[in-house]
C-alpha atoms as a PDB file:
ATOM      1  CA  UNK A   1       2.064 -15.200   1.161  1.00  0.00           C
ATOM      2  CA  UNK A   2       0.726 -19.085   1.226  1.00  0.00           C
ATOM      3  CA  UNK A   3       2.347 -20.074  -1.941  1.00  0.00           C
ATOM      4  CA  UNK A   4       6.044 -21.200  -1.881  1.00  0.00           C
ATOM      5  CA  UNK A   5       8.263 -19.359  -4.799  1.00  0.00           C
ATOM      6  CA  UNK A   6      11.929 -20.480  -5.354  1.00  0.00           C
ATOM      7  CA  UNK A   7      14.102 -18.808  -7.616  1.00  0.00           C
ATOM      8  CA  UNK A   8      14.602 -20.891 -11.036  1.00  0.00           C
ATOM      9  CA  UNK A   9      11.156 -22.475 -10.612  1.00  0.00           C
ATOM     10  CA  UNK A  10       8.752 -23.296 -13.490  1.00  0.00           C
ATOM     11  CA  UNK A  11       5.550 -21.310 -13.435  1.00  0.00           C
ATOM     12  CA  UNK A  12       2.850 -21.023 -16.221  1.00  0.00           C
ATOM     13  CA  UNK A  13       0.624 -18.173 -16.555  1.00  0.00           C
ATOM     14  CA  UNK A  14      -2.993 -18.814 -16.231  1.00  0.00           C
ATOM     15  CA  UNK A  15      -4.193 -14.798 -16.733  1.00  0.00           C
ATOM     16  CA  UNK A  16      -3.697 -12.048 -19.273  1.00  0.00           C
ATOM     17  CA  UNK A  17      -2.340 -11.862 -22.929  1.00  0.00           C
ATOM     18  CA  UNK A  18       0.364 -14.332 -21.907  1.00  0.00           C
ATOM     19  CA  UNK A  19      -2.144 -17.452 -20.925  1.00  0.00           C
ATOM     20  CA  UNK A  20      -0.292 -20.926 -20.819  1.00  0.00           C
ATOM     21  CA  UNK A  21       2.946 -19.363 -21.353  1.00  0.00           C
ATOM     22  CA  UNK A  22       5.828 -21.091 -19.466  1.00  0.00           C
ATOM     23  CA  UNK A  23       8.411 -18.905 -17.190  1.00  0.00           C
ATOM     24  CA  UNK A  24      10.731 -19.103 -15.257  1.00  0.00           C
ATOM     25  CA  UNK A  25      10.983 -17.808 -11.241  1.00  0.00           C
ATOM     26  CA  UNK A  26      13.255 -14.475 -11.309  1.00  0.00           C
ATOM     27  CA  UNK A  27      11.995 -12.712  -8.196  1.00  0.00           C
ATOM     28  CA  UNK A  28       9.072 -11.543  -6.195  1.00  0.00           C
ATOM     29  CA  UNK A  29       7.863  -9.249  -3.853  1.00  0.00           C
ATOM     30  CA  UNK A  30       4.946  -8.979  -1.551  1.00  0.00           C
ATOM     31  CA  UNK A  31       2.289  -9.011  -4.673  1.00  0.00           C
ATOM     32  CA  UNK A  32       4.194  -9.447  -7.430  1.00  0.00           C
ATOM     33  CA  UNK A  33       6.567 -12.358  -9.181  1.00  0.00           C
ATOM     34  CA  UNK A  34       9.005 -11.548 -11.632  1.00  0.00           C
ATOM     35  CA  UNK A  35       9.500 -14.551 -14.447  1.00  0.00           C
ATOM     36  CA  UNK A  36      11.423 -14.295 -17.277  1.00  0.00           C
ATOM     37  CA  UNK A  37      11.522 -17.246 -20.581  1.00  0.00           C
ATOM     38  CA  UNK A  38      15.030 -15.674 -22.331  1.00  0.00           C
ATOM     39  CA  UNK A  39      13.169 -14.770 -25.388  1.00  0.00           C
ATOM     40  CA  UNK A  40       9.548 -12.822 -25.308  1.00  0.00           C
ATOM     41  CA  UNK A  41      10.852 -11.541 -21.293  1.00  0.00           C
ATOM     42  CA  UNK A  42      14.370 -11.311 -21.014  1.00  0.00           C
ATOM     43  CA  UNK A  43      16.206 -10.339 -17.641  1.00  0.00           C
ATOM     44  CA  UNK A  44      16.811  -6.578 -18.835  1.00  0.00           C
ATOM     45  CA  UNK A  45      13.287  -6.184 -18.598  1.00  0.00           C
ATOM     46  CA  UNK A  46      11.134  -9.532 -16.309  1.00  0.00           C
ATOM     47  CA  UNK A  47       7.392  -9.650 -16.729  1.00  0.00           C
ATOM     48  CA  UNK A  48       5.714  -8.411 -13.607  1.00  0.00           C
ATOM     49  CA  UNK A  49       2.647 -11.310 -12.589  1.00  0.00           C
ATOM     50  CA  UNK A  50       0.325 -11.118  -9.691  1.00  0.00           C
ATOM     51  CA  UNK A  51       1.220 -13.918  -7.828  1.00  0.00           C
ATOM     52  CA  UNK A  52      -2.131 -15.093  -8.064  1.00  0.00           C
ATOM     53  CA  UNK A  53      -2.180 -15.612 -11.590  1.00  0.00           C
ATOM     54  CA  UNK A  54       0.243 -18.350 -11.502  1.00  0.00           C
ATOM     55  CA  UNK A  55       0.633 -22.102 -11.947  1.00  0.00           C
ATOM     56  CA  UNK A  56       3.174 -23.147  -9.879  1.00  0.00           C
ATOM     57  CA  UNK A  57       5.113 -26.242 -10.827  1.00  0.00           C
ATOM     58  CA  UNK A  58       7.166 -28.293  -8.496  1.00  0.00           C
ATOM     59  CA  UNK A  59       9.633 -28.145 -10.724  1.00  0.00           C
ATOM     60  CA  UNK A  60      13.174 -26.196 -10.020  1.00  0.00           C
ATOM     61  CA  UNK A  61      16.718 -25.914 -12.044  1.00  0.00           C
ATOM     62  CA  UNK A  62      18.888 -26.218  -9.144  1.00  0.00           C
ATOM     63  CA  UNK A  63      21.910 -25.075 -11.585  1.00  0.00           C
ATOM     64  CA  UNK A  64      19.866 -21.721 -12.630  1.00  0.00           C
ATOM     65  CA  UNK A  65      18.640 -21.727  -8.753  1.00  0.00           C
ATOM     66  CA  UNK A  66      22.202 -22.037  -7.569  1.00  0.00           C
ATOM     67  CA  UNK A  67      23.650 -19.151 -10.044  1.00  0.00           C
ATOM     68  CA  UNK A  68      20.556 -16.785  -9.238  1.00  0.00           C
ATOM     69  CA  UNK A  69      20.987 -17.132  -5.132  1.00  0.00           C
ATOM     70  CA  UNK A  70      24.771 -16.847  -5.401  1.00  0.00           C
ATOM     71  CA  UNK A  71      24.516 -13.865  -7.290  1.00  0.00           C
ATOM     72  CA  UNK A  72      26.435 -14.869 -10.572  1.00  0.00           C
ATOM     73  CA  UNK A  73      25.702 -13.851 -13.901  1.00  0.00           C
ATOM     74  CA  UNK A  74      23.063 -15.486 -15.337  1.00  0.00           C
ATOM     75  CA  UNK A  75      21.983 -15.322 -19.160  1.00  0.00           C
ATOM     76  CA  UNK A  76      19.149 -15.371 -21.402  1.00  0.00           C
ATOM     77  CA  UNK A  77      20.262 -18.715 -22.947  1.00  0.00           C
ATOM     78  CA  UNK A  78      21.097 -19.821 -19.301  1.00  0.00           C
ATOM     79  CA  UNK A  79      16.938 -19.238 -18.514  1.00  0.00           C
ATOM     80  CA  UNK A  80      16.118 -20.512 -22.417  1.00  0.00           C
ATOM     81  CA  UNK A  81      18.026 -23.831 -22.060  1.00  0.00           C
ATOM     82  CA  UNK A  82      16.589 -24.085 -18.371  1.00  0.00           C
ATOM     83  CA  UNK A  83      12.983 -23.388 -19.100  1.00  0.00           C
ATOM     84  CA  UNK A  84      13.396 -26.315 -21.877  1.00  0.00           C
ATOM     85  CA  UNK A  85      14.798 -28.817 -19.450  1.00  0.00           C
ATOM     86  CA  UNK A  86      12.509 -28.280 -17.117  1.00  0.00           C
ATOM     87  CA  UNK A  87       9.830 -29.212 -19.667  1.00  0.00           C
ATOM     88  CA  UNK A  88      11.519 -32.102 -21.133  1.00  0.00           C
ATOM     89  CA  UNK A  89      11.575 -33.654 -17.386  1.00  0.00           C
END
């Protein structure tokens, strides 16, 4: 994998029903990235993107990053008010 992928990064899909929708970094695998926006995919259930069919912004939360890698609960309105900051900035 070429493309670097932090947890609580911003990411925008660029393929399938969801076009130009903003996420958020969840997790990935070796294929796949996990993003989740609080709202349409929460963190019961994270949308499952090919990694290649992602904009990846340089943008991170380093709260929502912190909270994710130190394995503390995180919310949907944690992700919601992150995702908006991150687009504000």
């Amino acid at each position: 994998m070429n493309k670097e992928i932090r947890k609580g990064q911003l990411v925008t899909s660029r393929a399938g029903r969801d076009k130009k929708r903003d996420y958020i970094v969840y997790d990935w695998d070796d294929q796949f990235v996990y993003v989740v926006d609080g709202e349409y995919k929460r963190l019961a259930n994270p949308k499952k993107k090919n990694i290649n069919h992602l904009w990846y912004s340089e943008k991170i939360d380093v709260d929502l990053q912190g909270k994710m890698e130190e394995q503390k609960k995180v919310t949907n309105k944690d992700i919601r008010d992150a995702l908006e900051r991150l687009l504000q900035s």
